[in-house]
PDB file of N, CA and C in Angstrom:
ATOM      1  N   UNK A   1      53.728 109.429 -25.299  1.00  0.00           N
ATOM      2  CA  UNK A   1      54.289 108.161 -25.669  1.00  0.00           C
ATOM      3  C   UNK A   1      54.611 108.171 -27.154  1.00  0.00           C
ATOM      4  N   UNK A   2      55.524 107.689 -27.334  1.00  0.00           N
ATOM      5  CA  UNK A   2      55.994 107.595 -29.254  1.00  0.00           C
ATOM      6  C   UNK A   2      56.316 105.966 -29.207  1.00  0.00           C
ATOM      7  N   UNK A   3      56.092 105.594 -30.437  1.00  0.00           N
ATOM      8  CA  UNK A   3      56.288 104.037 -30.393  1.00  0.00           C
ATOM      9  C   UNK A   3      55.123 103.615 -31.597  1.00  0.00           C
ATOM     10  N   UNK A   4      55.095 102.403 -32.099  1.00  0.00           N
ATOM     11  CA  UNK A   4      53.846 101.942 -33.224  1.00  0.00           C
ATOM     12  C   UNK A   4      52.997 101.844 -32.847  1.00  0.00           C
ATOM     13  N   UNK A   5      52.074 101.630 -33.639  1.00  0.00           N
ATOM     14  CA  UNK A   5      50.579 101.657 -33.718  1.00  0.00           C
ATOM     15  C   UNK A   5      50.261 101.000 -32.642  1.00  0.00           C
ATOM     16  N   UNK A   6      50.550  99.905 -32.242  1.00  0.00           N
ATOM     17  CA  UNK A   6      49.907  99.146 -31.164  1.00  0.00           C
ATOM     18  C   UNK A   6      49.976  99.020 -30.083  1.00  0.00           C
ATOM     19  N   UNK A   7      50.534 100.191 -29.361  1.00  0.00           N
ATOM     20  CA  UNK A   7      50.941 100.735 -28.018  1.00  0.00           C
ATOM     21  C   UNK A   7      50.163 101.358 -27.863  1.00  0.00           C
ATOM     22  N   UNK A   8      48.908 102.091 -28.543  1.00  0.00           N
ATOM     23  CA  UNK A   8      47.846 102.992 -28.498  1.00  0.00           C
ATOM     24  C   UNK A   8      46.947 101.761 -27.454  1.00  0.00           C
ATOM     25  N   UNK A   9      46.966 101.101 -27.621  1.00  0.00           N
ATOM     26  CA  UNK A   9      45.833 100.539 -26.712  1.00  0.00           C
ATOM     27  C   UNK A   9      46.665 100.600 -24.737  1.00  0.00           C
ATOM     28  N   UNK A  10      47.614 100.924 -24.683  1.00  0.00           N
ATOM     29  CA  UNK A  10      47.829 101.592 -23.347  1.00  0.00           C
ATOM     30  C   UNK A  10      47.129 102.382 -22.738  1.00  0.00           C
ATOM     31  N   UNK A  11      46.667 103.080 -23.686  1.00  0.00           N
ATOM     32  CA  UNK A  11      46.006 104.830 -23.100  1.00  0.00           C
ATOM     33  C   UNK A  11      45.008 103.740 -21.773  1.00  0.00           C
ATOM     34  N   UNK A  12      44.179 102.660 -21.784  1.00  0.00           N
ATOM     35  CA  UNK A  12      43.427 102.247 -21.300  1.00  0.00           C
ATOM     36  C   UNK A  12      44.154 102.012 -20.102  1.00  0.00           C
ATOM     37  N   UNK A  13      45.546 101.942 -20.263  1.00  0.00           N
ATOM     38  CA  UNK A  13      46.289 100.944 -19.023  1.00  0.00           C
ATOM     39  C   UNK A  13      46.650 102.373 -18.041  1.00  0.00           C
ATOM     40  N   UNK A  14      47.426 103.045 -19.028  1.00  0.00           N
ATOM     41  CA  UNK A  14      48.144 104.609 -18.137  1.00  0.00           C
ATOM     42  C   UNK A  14      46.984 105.875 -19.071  1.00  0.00           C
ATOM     43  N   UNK A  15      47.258 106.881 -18.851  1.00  0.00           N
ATOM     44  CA  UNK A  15      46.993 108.396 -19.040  1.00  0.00           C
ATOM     45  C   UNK A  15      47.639 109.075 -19.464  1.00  0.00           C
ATOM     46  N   UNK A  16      47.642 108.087 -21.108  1.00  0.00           N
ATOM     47  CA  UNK A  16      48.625 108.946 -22.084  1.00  0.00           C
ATOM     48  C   UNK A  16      48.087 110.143 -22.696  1.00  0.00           C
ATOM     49  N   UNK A  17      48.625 111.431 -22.188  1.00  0.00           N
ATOM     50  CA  UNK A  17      48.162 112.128 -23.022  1.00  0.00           C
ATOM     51  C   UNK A  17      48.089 112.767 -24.480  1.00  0.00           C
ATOM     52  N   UNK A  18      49.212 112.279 -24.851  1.00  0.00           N
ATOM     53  CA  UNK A  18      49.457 111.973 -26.166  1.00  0.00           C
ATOM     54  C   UNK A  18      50.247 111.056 -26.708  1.00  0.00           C
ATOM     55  N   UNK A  19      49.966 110.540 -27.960  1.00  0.00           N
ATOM     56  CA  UNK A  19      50.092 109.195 -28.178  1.00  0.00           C
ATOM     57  C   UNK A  19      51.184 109.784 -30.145  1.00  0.00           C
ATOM     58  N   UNK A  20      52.804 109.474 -30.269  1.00  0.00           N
ATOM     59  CA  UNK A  20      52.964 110.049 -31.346  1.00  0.00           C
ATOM     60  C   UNK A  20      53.417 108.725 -31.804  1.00  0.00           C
ATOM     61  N   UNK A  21      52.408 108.438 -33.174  1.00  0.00           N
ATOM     62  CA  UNK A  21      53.216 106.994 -33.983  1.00  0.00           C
ATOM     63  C   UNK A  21      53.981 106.829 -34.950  1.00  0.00           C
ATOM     64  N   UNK A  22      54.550 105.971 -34.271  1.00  0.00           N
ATOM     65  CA  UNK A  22      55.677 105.768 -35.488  1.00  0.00           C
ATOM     66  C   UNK A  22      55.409 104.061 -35.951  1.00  0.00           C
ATOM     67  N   UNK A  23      56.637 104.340 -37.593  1.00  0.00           N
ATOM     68  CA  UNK A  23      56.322 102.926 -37.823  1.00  0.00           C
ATOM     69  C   UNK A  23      56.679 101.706 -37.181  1.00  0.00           C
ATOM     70  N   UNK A  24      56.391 100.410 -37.284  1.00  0.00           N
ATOM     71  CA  UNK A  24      56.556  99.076 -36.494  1.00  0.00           C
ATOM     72  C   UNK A  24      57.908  98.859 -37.201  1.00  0.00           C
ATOM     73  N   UNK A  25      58.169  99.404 -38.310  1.00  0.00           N
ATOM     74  CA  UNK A  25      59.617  98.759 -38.541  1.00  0.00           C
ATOM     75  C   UNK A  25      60.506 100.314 -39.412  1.00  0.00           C
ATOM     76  N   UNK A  26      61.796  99.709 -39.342  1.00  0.00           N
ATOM     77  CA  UNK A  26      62.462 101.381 -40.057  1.00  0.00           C
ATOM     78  C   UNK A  26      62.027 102.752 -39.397  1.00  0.00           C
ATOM     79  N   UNK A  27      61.589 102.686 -38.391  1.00  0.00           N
ATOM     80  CA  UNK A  27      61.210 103.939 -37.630  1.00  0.00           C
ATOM     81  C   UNK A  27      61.948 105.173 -37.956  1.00  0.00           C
ATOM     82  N   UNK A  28      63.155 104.877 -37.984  1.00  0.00           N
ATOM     83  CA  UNK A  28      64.108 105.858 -38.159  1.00  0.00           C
ATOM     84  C   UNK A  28      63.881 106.795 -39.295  1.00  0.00           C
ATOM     85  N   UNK A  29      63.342 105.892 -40.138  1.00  0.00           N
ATOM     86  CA  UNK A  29      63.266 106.791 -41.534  1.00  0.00           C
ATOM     87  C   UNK A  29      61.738 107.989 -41.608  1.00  0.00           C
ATOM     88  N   UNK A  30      61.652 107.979 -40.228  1.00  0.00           N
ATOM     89  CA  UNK A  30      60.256 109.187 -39.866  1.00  0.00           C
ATOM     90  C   UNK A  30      60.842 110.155 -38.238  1.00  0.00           C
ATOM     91  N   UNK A  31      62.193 109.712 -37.897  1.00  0.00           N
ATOM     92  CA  UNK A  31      63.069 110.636 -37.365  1.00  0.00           C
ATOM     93  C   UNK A  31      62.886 111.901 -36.565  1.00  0.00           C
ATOM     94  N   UNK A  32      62.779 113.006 -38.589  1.00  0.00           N
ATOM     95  CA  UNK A  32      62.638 114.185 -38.298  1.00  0.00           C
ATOM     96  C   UNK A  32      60.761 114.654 -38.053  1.00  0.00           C
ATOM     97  N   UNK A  33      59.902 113.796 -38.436  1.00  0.00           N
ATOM     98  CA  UNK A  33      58.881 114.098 -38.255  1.00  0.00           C
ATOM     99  C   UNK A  33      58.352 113.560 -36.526  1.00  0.00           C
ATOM    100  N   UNK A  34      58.780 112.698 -36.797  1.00  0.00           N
ATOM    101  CA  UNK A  34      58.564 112.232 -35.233  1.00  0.00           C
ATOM    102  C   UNK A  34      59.516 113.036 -33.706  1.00  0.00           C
ATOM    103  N   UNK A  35      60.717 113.530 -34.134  1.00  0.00           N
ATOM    104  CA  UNK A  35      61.331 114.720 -33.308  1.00  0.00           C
ATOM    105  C   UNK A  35      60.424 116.087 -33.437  1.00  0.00           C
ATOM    106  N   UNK A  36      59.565 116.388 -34.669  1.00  0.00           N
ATOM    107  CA  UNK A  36      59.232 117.908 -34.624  1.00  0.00           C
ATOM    108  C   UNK A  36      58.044 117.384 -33.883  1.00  0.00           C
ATOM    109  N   UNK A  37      57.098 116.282 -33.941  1.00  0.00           N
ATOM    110  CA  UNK A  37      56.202 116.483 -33.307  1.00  0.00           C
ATOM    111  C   UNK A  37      56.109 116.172 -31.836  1.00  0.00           C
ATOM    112  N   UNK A  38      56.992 115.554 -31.000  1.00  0.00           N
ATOM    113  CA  UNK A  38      57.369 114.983 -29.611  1.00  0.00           C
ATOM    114  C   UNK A  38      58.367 116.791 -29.171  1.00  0.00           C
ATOM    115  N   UNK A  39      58.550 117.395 -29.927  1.00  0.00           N
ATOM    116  CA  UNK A  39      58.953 119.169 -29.683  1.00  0.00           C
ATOM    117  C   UNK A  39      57.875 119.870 -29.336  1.00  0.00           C
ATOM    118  N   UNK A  40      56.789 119.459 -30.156  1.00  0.00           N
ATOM    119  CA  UNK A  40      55.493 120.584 -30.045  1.00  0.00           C
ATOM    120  C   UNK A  40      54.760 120.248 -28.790  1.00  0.00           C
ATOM    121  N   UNK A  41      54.981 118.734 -28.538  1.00  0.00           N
ATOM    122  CA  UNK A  41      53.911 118.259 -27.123  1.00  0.00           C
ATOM    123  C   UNK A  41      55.073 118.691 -26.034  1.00  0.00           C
ATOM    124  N   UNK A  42      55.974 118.519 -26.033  1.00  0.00           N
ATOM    125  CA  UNK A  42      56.800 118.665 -25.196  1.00  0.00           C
ATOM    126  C   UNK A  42      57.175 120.422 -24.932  1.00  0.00           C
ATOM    127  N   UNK A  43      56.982 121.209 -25.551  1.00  0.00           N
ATOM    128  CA  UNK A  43      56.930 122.527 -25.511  1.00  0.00           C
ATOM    129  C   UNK A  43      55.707 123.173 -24.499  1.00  0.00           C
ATOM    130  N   UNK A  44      54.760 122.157 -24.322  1.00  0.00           N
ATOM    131  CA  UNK A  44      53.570 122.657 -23.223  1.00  0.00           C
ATOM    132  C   UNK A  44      53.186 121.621 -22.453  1.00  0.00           C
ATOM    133  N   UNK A  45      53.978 120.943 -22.007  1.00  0.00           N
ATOM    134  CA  UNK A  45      53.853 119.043 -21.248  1.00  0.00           C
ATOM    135  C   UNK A  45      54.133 120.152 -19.814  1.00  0.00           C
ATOM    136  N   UNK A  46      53.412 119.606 -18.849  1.00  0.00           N
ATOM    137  CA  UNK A  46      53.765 119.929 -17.380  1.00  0.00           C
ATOM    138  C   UNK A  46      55.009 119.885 -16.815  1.00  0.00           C
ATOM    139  N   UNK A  47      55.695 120.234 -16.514  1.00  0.00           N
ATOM    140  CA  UNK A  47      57.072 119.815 -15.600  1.00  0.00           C
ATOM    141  C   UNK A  47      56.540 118.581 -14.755  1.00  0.00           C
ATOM    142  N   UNK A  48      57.706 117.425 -14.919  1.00  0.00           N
ATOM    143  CA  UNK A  48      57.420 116.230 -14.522  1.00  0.00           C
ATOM    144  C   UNK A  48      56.776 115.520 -15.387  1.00  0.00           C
ATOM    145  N   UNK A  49      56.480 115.603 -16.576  1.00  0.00           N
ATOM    146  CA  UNK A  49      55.887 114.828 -17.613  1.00  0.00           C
ATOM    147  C   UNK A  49      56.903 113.656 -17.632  1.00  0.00           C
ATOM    148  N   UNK A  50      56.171 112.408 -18.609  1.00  0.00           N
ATOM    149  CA  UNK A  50      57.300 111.330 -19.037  1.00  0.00           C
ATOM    150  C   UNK A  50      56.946 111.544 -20.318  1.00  0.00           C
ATOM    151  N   UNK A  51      58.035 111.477 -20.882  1.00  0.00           N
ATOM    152  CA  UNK A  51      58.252 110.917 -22.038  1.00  0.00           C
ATOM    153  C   UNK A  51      58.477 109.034 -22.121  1.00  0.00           C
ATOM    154  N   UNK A  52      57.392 108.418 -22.804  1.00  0.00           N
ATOM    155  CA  UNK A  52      58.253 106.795 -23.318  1.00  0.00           C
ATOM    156  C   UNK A  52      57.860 106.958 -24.442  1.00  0.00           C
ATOM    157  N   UNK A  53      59.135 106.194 -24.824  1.00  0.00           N
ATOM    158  CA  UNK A  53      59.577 105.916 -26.068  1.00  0.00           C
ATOM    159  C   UNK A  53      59.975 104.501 -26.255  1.00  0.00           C
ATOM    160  N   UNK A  54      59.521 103.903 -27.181  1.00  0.00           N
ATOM    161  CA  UNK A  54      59.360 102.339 -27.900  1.00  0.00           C
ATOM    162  C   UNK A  54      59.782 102.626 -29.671  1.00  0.00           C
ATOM    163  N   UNK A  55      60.585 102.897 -29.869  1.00  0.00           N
ATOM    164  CA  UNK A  55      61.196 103.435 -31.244  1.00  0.00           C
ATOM    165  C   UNK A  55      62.343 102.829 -31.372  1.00  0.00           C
ATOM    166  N   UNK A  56      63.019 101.597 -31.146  1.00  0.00           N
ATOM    167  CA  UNK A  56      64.007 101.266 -31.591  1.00  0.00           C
ATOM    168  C   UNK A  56      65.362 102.447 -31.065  1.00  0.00           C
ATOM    169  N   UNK A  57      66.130 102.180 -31.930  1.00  0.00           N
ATOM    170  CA  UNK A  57      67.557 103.348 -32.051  1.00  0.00           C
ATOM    171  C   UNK A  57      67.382 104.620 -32.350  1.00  0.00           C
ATOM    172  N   UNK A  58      65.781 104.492 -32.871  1.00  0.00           N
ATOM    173  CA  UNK A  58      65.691 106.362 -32.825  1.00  0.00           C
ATOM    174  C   UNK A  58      65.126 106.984 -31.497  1.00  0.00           C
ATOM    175  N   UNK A  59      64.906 106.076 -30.325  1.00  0.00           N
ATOM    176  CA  UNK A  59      64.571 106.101 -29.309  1.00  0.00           C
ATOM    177  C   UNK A  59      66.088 107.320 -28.402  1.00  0.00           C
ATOM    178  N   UNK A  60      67.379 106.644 -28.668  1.00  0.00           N
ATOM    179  CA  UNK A  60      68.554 107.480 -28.541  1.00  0.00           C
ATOM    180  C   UNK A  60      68.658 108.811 -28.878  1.00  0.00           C
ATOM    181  N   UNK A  61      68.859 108.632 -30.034  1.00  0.00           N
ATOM    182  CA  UNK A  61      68.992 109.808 -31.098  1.00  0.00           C
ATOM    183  C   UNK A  61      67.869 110.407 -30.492  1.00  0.00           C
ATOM    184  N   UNK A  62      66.630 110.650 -30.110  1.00  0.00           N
ATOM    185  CA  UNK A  62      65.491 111.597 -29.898  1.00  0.00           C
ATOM    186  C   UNK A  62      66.396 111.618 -28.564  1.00  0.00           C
ATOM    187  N   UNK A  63      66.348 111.155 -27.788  1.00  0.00           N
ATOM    188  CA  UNK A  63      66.534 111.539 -26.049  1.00  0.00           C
ATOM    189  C   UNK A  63      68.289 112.979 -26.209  1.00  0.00           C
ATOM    190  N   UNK A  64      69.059 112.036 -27.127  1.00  0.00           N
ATOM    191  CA  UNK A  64      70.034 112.763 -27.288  1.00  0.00           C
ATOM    192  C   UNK A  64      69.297 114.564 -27.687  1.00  0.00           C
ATOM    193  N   UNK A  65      68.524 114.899 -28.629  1.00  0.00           N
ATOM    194  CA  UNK A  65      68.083 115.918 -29.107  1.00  0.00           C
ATOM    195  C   UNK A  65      67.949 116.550 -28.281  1.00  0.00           C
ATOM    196  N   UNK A  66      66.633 115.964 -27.083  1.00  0.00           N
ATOM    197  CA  UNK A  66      65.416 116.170 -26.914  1.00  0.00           C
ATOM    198  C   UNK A  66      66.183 117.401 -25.292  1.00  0.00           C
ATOM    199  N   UNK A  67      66.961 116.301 -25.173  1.00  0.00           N
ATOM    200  CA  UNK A  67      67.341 116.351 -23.548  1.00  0.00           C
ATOM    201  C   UNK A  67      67.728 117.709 -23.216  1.00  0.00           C
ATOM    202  N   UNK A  68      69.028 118.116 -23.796  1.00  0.00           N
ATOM    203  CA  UNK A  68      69.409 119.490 -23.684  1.00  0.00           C
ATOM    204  C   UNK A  68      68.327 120.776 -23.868  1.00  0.00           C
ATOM    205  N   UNK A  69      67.452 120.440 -24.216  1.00  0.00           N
ATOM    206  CA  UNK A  69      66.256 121.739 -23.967  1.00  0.00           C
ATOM    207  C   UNK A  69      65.291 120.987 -23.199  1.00  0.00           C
ATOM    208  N   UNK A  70      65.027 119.820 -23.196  1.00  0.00           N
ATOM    209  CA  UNK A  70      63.554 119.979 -22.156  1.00  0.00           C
ATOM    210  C   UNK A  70      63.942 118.962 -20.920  1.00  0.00           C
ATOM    211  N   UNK A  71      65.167 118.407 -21.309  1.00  0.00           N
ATOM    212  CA  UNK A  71      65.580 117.041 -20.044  1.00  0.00           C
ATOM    213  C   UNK A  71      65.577 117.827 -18.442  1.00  0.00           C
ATOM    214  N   UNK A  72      65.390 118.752 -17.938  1.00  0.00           N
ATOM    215  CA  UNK A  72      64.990 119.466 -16.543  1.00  0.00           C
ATOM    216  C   UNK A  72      63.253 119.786 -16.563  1.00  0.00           C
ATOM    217  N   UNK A  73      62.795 119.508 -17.410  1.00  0.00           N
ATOM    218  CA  UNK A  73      61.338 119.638 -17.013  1.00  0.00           C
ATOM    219  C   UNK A  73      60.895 118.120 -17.179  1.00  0.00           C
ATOM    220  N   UNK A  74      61.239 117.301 -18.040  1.00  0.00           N
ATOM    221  CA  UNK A  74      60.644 116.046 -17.869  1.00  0.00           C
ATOM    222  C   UNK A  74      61.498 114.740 -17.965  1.00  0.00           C
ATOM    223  N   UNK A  75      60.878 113.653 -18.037  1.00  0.00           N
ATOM    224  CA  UNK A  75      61.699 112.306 -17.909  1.00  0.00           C
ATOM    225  C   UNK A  75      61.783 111.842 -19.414  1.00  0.00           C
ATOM    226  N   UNK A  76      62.537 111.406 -20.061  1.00  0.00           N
ATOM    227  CA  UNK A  76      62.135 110.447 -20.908  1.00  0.00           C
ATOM    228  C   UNK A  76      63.335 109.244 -20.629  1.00  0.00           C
ATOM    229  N   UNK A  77      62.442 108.062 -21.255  1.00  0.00           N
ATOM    230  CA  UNK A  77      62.817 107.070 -20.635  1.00  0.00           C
ATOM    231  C   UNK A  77      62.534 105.918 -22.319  1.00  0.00           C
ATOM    232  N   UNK A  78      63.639 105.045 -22.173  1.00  0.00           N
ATOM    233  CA  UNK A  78      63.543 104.550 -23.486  1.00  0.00           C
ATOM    234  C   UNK A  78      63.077 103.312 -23.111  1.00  0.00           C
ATOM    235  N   UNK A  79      61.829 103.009 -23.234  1.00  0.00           N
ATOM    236  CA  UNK A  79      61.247 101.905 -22.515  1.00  0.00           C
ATOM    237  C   UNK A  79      61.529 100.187 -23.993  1.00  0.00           C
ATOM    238  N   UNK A  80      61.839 100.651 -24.976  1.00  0.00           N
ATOM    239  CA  UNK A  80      62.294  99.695 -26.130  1.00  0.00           C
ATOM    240  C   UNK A  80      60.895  98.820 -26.033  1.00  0.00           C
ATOM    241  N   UNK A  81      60.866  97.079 -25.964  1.00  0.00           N
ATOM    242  CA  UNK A  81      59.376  96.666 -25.697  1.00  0.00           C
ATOM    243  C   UNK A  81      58.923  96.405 -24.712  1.00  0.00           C
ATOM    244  N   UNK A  82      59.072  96.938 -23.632  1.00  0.00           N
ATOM    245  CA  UNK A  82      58.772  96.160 -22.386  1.00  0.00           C
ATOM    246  C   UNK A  82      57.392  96.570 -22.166  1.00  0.00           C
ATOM    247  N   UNK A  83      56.899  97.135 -23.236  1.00  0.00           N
ATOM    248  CA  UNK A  83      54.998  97.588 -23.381  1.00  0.00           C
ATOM    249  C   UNK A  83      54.760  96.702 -24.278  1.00  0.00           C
ATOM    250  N   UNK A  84      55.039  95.916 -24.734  1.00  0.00           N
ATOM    251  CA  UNK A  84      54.686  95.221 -26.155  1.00  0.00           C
ATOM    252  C   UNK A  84      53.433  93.785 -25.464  1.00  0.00           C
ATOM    253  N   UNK A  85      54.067  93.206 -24.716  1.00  0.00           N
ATOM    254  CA  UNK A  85      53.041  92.000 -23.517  1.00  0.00           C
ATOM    255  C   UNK A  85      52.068  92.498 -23.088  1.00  0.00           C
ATOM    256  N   UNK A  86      52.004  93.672 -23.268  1.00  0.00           N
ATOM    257  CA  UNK A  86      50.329  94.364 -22.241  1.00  0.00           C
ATOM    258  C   UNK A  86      49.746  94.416 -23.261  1.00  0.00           C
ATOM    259  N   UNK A  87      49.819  94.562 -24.552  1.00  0.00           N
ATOM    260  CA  UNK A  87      48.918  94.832 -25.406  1.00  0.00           C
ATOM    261  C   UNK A  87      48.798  93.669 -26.693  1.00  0.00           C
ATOM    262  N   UNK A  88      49.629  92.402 -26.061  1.00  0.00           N
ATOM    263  CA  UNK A  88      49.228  91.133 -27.002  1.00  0.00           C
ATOM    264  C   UNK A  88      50.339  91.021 -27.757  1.00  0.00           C
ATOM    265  N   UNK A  89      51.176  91.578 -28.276  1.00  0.00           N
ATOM    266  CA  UNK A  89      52.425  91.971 -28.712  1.00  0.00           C
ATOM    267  C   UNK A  89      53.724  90.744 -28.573  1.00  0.00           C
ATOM    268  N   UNK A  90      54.083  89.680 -28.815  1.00  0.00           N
ATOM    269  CA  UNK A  90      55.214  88.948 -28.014  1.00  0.00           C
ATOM    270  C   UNK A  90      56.282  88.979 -28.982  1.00  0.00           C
ATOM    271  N   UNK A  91      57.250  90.549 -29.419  1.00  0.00           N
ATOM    272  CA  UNK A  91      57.916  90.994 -30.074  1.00  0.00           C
ATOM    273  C   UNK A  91      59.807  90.367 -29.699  1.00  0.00           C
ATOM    274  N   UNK A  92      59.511  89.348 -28.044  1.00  0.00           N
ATOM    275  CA  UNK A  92      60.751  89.333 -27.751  1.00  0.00           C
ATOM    276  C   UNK A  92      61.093  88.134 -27.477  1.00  0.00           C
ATOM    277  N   UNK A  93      61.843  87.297 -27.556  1.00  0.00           N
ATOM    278  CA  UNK A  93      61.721  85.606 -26.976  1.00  0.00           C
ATOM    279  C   UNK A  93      60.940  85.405 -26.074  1.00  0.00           C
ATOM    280  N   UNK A  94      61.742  86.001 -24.819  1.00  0.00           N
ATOM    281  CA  UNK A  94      61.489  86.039 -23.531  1.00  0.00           C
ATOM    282  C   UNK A  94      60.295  86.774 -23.167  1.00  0.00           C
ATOM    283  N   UNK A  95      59.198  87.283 -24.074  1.00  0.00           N
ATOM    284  CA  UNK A  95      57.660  87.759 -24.053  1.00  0.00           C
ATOM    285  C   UNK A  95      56.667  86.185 -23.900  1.00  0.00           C
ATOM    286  N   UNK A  96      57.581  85.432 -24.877  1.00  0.00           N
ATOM    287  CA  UNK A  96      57.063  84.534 -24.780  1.00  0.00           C
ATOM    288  C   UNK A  96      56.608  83.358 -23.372  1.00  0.00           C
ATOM    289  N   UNK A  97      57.275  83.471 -22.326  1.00  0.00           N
ATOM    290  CA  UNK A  97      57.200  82.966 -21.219  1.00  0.00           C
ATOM    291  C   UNK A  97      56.573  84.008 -20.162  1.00  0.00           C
ATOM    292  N   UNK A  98      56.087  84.871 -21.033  1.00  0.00           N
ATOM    293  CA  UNK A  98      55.434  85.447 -19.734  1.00  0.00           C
ATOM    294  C   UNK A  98      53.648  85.356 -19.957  1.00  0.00           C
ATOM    295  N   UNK A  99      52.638  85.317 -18.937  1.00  0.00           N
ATOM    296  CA  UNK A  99      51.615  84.853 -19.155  1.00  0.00           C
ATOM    297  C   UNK A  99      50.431  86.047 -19.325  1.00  0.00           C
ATOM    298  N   UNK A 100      50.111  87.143 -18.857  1.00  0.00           N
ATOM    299  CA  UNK A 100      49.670  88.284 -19.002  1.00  0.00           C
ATOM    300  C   UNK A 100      49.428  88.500 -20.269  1.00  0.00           C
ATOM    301  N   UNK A 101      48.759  88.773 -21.137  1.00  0.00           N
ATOM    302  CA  UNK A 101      48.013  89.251 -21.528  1.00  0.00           C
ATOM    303  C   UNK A 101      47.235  90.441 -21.959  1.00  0.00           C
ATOM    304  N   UNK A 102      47.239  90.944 -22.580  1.00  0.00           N
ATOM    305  CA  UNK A 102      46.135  92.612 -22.270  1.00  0.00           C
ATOM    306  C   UNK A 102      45.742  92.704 -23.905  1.00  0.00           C
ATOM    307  N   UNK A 103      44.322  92.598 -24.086  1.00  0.00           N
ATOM    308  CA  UNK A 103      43.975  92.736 -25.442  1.00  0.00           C
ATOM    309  C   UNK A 103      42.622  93.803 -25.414  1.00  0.00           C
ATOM    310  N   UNK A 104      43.098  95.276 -24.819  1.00  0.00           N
ATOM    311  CA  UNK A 104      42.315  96.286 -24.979  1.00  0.00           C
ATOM    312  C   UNK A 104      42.535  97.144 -26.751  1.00  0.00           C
ATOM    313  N   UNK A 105      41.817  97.230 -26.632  1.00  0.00           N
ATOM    314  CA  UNK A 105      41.714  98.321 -27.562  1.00  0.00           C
ATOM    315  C   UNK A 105      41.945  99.541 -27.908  1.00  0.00           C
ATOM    316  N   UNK A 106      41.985 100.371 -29.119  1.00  0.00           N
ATOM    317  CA  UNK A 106      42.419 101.667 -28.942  1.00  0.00           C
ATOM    318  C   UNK A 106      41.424 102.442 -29.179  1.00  0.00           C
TER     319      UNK A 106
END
């Protein structure tokens, strides 16, 4: 999973096996560090792995990279915030009308 700090409290929800953070805002401007290190997990990830990603527009730009060498062994999927409500997060209007909750920890 790549995305900010506060998506780490998922691991409780799914079986992330690795967790790469980026910042909550300007993400972009950590890019190339956040592509070399989603390369190194992804260089020994199982066939059938997912990739999500919660990174804004560098969410693209990585899938664009990423795809042509590893897009036949795994998924990635640009999930933007639709993880943000499980972990207390109401980053979107429409977060706001929903009632769920999730205030685990990391």
């Amino acid at each position: 999973m790549v995305g900010p700090a506060h998506l780490c409290k998922l691991n409780s929800i799914f079986a992330c096996e690795k967790f790469i953070e980026v910042p909550a805002r300007d993400c972009f401007l950590s890019i190339d560090r956040t592509e070399k290190e989603t390369r190194n997990i992804l260089q020994s990830a199982p066939e059938g792995s997912v990739l999500s990603l919660s990174c804004a527009m560098s969410a693209n730009i990585l899938i664009d990279r990423l795809f042509p060498i590893y897009g036949k062994r795994c998924f990635m999927i640009d999930f933007g915030s639709v993880w943000d409500p499980y972990v207390g997060v109401k980053s979107r209007s429409y977060h706001h009308r929903m009632a769920r909750e999730y205030s685990g920890q990391c």
